[in-house]
PDB file of N, CA and C in Angstrom:
ATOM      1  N   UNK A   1       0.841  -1.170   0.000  1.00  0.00           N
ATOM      2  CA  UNK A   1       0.000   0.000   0.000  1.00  0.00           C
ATOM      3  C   UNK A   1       0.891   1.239   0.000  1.00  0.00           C
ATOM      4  N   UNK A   2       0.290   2.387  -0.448  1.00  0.00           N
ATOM      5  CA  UNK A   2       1.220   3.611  -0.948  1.00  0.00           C
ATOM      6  C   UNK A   2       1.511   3.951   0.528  1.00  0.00           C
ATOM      7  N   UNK A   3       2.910   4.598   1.234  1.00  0.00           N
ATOM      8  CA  UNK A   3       2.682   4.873   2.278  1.00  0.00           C
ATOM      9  C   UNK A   3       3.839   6.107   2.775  1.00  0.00           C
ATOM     10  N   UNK A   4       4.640   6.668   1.508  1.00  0.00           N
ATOM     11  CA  UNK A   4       5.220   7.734   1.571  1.00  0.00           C
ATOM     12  C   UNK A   4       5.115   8.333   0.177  1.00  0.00           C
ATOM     13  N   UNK A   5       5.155   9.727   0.181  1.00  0.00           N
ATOM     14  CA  UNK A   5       5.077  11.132  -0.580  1.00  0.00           C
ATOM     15  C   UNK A   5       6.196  11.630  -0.221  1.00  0.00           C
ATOM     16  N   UNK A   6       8.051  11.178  -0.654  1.00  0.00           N
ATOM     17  CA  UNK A   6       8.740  12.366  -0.417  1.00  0.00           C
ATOM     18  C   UNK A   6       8.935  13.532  -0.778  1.00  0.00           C
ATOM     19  N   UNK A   7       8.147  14.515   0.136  1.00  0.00           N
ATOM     20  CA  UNK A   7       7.702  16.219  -0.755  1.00  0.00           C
ATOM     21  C   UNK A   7       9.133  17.053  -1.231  1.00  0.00           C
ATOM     22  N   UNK A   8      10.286  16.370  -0.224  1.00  0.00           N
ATOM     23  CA  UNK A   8      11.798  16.605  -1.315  1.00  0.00           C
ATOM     24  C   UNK A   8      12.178  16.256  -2.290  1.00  0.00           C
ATOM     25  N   UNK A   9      12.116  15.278  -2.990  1.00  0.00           N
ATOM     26  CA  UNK A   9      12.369  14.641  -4.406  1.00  0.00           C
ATOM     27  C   UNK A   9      11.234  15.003  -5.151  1.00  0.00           C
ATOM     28  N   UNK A  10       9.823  15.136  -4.630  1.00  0.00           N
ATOM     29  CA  UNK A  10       8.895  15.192  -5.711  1.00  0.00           C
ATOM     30  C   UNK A  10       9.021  16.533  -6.474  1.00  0.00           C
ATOM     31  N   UNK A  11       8.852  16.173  -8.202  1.00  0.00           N
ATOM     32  CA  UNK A  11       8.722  17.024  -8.837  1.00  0.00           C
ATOM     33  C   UNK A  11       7.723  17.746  -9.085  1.00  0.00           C
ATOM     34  N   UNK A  12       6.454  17.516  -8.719  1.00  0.00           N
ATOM     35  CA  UNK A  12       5.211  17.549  -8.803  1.00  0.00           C
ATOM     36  C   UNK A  12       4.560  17.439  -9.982  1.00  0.00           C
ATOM     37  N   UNK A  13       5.009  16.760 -10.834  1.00  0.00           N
ATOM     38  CA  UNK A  13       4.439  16.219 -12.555  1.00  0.00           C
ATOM     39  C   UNK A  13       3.341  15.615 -12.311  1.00  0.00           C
ATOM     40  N   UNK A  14       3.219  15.150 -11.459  1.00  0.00           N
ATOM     41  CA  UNK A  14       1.266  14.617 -11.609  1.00  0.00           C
ATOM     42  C   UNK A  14       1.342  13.210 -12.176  1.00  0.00           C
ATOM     43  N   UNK A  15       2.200  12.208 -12.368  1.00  0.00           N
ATOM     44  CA  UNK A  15       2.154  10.827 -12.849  1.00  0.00           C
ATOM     45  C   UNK A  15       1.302  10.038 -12.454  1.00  0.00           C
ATOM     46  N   UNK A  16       2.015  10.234 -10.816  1.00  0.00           N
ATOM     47  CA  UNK A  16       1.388   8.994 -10.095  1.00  0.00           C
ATOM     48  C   UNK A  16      -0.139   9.315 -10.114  1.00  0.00           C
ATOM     49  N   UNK A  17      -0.499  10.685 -10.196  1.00  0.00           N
ATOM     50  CA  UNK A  17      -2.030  11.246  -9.755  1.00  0.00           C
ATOM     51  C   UNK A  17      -2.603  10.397 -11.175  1.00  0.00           C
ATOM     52  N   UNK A  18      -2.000  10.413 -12.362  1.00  0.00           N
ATOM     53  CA  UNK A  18      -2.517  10.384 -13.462  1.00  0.00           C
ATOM     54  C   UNK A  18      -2.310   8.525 -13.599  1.00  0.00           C
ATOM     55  N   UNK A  19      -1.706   8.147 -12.945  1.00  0.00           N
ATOM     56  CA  UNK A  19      -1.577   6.263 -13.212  1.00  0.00           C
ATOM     57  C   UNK A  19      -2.239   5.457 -12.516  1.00  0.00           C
ATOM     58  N   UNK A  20      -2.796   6.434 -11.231  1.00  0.00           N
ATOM     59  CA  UNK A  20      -3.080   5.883 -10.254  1.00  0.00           C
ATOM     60  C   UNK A  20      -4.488   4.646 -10.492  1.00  0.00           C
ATOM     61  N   UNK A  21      -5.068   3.653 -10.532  1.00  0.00           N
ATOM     62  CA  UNK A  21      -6.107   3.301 -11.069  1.00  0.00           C
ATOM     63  C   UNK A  21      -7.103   3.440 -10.443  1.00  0.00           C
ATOM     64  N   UNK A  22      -7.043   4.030  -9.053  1.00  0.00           N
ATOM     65  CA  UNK A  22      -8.304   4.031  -7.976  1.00  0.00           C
ATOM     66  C   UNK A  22      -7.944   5.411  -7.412  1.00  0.00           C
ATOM     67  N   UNK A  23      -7.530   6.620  -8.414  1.00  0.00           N
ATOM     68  CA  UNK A  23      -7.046   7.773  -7.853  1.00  0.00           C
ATOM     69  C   UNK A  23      -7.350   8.002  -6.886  1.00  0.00           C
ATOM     70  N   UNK A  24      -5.930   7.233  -6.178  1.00  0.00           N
ATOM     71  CA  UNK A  24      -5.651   7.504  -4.152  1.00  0.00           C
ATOM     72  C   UNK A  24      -5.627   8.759  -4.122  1.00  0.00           C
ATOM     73  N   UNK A  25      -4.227   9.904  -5.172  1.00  0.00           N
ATOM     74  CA  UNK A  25      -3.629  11.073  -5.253  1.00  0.00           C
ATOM     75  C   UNK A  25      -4.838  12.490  -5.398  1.00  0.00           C
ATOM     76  N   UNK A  26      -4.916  13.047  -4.689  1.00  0.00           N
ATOM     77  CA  UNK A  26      -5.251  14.669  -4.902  1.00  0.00           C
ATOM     78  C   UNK A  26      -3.627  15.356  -5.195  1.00  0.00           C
ATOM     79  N   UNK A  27      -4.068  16.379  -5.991  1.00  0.00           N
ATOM     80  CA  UNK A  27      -3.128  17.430  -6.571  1.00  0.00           C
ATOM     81  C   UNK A  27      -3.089  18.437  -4.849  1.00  0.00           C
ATOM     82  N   UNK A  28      -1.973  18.143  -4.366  1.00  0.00           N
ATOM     83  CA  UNK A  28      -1.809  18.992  -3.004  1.00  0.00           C
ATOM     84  C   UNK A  28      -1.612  20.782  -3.349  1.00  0.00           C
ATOM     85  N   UNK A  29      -2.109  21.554  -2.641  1.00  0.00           N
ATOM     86  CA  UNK A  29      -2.419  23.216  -2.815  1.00  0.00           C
ATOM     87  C   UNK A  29      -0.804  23.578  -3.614  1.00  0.00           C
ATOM     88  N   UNK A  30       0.281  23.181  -3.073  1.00  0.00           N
ATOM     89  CA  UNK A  30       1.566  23.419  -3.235  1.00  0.00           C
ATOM     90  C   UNK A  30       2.365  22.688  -4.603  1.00  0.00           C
ATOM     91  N   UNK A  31       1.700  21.622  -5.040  1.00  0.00           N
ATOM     92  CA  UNK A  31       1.982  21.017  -6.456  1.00  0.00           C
ATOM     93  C   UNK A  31       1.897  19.562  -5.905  1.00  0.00           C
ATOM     94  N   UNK A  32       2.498  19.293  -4.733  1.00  0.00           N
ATOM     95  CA  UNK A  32       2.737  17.995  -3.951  1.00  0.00           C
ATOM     96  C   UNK A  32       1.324  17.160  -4.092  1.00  0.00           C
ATOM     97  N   UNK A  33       1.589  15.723  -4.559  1.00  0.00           N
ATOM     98  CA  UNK A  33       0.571  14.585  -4.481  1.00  0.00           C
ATOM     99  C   UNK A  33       0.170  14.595  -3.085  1.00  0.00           C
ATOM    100  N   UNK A  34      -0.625  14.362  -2.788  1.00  0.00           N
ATOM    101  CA  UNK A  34      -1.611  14.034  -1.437  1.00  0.00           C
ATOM    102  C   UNK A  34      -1.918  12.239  -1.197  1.00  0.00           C
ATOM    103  N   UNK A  35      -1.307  11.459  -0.332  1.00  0.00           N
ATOM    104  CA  UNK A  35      -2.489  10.291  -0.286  1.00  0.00           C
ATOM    105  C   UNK A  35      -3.828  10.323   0.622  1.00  0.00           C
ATOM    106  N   UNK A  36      -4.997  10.943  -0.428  1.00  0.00           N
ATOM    107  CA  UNK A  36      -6.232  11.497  -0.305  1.00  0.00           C
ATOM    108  C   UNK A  36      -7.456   9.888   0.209  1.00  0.00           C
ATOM    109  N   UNK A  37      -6.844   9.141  -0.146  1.00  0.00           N
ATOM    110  CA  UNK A  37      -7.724   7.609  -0.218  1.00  0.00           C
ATOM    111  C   UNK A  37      -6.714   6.603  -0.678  1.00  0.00           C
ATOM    112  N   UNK A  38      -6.437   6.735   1.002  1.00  0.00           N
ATOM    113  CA  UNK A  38      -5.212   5.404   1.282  1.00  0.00           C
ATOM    114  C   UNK A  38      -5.956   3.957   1.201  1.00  0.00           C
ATOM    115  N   UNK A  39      -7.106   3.887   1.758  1.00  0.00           N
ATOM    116  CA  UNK A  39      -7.765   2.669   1.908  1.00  0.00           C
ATOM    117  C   UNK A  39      -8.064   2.125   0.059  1.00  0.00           C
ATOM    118  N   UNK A  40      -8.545   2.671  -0.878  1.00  0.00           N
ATOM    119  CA  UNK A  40      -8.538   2.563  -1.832  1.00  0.00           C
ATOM    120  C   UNK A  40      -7.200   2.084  -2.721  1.00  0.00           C
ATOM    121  N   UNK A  41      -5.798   2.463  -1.988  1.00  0.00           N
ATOM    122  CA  UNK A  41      -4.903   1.556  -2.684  1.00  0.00           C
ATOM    123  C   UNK A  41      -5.053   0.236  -2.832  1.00  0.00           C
ATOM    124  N   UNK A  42      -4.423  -0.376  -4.480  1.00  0.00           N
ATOM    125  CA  UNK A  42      -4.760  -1.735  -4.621  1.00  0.00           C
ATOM    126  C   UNK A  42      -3.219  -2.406  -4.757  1.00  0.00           C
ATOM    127  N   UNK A  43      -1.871  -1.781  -4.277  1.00  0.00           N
ATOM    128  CA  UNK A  43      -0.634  -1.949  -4.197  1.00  0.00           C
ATOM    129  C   UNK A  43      -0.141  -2.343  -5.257  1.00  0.00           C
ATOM    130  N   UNK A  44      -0.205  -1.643  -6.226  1.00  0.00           N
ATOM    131  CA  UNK A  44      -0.161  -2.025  -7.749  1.00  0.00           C
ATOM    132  C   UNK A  44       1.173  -1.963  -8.065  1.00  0.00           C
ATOM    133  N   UNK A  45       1.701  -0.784  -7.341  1.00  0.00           N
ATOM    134  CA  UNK A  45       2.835  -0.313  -7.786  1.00  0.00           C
ATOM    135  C   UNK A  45       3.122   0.466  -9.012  1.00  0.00           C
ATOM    136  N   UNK A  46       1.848   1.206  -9.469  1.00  0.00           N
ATOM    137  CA  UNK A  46       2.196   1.966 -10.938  1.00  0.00           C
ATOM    138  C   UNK A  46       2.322   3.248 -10.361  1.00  0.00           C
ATOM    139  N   UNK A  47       2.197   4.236  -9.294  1.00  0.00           N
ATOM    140  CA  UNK A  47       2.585   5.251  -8.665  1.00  0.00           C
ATOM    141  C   UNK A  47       4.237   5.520  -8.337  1.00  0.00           C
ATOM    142  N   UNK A  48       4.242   4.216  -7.907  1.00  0.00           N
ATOM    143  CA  UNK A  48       6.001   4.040  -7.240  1.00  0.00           C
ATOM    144  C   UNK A  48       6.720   3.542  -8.853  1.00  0.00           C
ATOM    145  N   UNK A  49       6.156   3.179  -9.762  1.00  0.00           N
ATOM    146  CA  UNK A  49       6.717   2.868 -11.086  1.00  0.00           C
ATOM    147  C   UNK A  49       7.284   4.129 -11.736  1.00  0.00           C
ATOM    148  N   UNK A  50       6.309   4.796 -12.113  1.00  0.00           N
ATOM    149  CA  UNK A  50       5.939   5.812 -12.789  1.00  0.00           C
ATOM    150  C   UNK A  50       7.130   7.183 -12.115  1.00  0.00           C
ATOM    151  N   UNK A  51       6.715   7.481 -10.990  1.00  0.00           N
ATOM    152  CA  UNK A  51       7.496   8.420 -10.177  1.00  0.00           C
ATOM    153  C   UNK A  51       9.337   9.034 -10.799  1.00  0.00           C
ATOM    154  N   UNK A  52       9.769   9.786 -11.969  1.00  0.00           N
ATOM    155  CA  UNK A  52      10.456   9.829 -12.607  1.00  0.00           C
ATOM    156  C   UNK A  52      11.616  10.287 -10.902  1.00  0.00           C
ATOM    157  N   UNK A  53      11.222  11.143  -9.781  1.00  0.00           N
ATOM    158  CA  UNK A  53      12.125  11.635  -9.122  1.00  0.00           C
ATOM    159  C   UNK A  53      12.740  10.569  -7.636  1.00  0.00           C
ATOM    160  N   UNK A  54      11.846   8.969  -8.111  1.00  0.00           N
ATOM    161  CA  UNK A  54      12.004   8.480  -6.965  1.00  0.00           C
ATOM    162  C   UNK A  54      11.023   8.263  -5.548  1.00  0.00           C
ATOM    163  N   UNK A  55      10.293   9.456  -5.549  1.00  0.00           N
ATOM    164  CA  UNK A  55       9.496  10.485  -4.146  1.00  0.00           C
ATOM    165  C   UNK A  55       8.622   9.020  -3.622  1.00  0.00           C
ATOM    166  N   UNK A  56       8.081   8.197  -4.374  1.00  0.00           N
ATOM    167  CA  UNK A  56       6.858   7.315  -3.936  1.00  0.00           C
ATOM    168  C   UNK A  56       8.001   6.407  -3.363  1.00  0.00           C
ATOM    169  N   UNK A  57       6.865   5.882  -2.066  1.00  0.00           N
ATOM    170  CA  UNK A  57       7.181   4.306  -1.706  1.00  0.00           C
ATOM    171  C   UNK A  57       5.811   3.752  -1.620  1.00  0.00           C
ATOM    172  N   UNK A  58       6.104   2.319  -1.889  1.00  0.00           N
ATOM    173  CA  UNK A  58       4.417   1.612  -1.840  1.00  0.00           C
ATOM    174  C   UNK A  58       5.246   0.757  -0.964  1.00  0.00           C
ATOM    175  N   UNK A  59       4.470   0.221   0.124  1.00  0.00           N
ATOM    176  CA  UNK A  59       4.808  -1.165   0.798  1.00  0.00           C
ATOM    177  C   UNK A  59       4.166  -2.351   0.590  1.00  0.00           C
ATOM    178  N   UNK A  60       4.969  -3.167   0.690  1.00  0.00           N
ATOM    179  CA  UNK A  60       4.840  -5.150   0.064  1.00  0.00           C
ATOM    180  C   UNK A  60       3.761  -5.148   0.438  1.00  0.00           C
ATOM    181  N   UNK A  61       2.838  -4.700   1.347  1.00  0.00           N
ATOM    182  CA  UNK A  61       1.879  -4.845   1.947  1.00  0.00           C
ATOM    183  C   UNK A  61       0.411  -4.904   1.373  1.00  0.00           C
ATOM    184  N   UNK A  62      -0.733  -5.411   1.466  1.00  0.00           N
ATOM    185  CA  UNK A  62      -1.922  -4.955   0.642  1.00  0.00           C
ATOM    186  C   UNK A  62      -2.774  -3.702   1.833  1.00  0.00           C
ATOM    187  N   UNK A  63      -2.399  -3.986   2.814  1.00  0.00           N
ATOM    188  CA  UNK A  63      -3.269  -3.009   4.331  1.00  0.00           C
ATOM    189  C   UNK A  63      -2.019  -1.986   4.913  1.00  0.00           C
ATOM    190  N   UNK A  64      -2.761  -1.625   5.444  1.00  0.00           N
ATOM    191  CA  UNK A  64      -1.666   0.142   5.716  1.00  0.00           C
ATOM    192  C   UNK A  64      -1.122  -0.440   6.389  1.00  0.00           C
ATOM    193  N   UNK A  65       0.601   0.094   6.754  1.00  0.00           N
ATOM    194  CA  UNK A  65       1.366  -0.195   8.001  1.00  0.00           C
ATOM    195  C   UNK A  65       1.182   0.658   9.398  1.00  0.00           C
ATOM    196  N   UNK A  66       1.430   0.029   9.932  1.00  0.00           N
ATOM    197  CA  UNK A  66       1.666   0.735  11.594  1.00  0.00           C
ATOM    198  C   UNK A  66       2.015   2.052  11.755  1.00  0.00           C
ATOM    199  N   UNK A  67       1.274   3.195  12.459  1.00  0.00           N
ATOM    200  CA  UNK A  67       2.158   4.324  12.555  1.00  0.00           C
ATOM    201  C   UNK A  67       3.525   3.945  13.141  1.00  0.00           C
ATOM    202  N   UNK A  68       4.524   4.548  13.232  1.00  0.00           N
ATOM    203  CA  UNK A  68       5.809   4.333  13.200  1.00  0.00           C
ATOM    204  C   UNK A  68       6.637   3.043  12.876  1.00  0.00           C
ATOM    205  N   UNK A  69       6.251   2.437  11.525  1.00  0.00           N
ATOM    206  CA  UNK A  69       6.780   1.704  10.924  1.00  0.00           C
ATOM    207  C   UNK A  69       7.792   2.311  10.034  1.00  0.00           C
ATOM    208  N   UNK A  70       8.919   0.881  10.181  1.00  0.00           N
ATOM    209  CA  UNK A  70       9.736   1.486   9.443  1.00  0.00           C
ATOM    210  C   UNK A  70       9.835   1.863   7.697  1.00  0.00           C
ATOM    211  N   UNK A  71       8.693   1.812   7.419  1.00  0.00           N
ATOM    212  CA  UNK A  71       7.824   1.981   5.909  1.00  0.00           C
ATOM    213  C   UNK A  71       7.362   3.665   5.711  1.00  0.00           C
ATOM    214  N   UNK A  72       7.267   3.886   6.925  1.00  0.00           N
ATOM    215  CA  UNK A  72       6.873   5.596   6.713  1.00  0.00           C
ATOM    216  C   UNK A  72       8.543   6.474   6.907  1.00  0.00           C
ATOM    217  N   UNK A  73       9.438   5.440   7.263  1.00  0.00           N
ATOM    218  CA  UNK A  73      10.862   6.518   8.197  1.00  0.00           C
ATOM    219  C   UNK A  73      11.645   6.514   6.303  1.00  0.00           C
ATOM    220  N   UNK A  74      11.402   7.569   6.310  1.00  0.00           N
ATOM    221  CA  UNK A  74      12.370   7.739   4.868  1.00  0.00           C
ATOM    222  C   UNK A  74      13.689   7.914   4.993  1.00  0.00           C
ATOM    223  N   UNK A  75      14.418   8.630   5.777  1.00  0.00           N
ATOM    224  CA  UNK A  75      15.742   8.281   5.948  1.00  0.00           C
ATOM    225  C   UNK A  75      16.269   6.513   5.601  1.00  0.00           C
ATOM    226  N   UNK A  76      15.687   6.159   6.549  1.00  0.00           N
ATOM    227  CA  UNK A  76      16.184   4.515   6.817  1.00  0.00           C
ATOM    228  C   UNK A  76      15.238   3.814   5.481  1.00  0.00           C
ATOM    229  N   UNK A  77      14.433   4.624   4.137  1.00  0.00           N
ATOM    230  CA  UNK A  77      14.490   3.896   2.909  1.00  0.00           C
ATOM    231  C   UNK A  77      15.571   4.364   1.801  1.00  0.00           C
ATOM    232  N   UNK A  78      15.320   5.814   2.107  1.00  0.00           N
ATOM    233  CA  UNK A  78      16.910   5.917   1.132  1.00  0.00           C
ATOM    234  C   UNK A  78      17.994   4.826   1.545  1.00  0.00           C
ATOM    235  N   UNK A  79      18.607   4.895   2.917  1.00  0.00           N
ATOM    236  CA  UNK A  79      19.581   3.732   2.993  1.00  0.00           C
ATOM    237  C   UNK A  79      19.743   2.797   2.732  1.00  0.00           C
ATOM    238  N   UNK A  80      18.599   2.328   2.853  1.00  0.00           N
ATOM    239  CA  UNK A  80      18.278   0.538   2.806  1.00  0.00           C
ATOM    240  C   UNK A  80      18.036   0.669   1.124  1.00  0.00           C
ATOM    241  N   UNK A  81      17.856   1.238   0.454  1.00  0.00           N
ATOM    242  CA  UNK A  81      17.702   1.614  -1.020  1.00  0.00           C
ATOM    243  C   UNK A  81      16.212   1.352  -1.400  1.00  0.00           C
ATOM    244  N   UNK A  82      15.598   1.282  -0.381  1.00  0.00           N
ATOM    245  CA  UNK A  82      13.671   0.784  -0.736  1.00  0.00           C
ATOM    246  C   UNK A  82      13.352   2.368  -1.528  1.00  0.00           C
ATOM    247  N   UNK A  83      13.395   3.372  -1.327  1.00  0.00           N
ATOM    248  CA  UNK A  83      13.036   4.119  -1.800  1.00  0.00           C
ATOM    249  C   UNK A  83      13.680   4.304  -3.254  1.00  0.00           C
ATOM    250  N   UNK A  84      12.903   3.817  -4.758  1.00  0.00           N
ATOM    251  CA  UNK A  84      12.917   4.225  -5.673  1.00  0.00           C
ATOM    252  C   UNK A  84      13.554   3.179  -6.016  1.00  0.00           C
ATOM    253  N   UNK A  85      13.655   1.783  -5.348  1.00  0.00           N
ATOM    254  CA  UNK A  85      13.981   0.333  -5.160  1.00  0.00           C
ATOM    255  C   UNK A  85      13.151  -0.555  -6.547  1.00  0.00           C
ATOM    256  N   UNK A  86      11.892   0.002  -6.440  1.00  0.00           N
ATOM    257  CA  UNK A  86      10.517  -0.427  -7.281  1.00  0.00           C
ATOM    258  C   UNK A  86      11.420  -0.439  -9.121  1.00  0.00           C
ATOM    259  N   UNK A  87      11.396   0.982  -9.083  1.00  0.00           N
ATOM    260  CA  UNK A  87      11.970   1.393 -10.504  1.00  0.00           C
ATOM    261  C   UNK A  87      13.070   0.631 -11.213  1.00  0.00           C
ATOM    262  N   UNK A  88      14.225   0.633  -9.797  1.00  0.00           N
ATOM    263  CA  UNK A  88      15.471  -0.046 -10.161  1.00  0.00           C
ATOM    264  C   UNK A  88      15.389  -1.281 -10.054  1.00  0.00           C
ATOM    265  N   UNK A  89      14.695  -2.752  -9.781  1.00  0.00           N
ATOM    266  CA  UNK A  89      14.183  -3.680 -10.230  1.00  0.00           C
ATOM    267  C   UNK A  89      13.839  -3.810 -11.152  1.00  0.00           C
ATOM    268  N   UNK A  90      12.440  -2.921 -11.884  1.00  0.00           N
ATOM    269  CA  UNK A  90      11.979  -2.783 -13.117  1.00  0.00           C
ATOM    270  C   UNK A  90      13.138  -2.550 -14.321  1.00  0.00           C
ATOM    271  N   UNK A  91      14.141  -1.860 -13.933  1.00  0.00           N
ATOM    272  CA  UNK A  91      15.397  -1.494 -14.709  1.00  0.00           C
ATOM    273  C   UNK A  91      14.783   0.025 -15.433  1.00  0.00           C
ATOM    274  N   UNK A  92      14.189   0.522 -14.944  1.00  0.00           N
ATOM    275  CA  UNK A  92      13.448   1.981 -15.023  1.00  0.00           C
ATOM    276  C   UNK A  92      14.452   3.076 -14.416  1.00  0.00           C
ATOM    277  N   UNK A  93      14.360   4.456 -15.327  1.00  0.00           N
ATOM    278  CA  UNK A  93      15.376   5.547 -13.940  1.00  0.00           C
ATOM    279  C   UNK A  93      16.816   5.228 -14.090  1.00  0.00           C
ATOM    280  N   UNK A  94      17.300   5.947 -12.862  1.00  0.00           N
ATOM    281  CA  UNK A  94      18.772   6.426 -13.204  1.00  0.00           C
ATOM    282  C   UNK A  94      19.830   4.830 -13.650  1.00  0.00           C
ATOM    283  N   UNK A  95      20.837   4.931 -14.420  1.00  0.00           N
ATOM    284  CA  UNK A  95      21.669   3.763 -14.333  1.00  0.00           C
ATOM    285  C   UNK A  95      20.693   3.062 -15.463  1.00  0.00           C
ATOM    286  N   UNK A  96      20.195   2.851 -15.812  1.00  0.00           N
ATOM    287  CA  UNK A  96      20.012   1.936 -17.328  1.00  0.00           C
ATOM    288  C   UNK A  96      20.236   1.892 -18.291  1.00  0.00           C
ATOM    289  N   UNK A  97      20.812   1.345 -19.341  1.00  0.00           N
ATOM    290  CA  UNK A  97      21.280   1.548 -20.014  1.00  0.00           C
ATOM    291  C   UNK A  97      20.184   1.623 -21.197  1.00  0.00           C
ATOM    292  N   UNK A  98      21.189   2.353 -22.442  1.00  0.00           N
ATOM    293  CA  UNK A  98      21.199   2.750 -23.956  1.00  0.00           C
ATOM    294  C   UNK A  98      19.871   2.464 -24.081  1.00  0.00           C
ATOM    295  N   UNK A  99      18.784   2.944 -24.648  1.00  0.00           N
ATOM    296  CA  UNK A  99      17.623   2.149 -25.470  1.00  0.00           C
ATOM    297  C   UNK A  99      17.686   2.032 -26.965  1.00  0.00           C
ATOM    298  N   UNK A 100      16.713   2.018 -27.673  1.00  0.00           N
ATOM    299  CA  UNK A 100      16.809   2.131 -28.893  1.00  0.00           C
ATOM    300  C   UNK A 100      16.571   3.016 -29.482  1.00  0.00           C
ATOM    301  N   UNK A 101      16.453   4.616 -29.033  1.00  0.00           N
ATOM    302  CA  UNK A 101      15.865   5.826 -29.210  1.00  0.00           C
ATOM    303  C   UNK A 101      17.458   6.368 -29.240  1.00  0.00           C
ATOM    304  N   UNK A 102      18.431   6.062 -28.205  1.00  0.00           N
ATOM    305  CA  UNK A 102      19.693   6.758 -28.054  1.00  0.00           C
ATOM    306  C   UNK A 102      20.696   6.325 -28.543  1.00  0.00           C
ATOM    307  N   UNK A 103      20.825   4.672 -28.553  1.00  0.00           N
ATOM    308  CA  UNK A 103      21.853   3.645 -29.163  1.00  0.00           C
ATOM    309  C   UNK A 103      22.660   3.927 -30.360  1.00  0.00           C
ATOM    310  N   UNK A 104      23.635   3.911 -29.979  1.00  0.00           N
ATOM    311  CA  UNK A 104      24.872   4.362 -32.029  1.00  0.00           C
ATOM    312  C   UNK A 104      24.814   3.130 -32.175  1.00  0.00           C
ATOM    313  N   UNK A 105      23.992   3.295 -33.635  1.00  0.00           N
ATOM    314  CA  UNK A 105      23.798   2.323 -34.446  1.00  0.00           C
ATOM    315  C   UNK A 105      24.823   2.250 -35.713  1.00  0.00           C
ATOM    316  N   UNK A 106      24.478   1.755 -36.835  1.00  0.00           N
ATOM    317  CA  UNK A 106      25.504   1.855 -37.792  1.00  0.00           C
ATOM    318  C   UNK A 106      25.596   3.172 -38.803  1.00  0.00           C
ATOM    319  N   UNK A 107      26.486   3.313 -39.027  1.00  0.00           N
ATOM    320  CA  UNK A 107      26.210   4.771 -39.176  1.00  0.00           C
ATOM    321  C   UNK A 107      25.604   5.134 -41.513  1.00  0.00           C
ATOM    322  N   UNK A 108      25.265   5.334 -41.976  1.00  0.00           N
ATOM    323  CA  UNK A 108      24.843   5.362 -43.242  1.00  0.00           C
ATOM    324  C   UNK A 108      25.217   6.161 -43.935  1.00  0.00           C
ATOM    325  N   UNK A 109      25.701   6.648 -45.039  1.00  0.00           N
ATOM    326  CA  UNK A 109      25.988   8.096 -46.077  1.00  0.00           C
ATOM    327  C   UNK A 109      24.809   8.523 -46.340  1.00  0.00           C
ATOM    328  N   UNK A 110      25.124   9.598 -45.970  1.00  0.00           N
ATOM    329  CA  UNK A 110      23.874  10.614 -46.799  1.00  0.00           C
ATOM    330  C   UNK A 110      23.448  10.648 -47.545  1.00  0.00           C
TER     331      UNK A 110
END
């Protein structure tokens, strides 16, 4: 279930608001995503996919975690690398390599 918004990394592009399939996200007054309808997460993971700056965490979980779980302490997910963990599994985001849009291919005469 979605269970952090880091309002430091977020860019406020509106992805997750826009991927969301049971739009949890309100557009927050300041640009910042809101989780507006936490119970409505279906832990899909297309919020924490999508997220180009990292900011989302979703937990393994399908039901909310505990207040002071270590799922809400963002320090100790940057470390542990859970935060933006989702993406870099997927092979999504920073560190991936070449696609086929950027790749030197063979080169042709004009």
């Amino acid at each position: 279930m979605i269970e952090v918004v880091e309002r430091d990394r977020c860019i406020g592009c509106d992805l997750c608001v826009e991927v969301c399939p049971t739009r949890v996200f309100d557009r927050g007054p300041d640009g910042v995503p809101v989780i507006a309808r936490h119970d409505s997460c279906q832990t899909c993971f297309q919020c924490e996919a999508y997220c180009p700056a990292d900011a989302l965490f979703v937990a393994p979980q399908a039901t909310a975690v505990a207040p002071g779980s270590r799922f809400h302490d963002v320090r100790e997910l940057e470390e542990s690398g859970l935060l933006g963990g989702y993406r870099r599994e997927l092979g999504w985001g920073k560190g991936r390599a070449l696609g086929a849009r950027t790749a030197v291919g063979p080169q042709f005469p004009d």
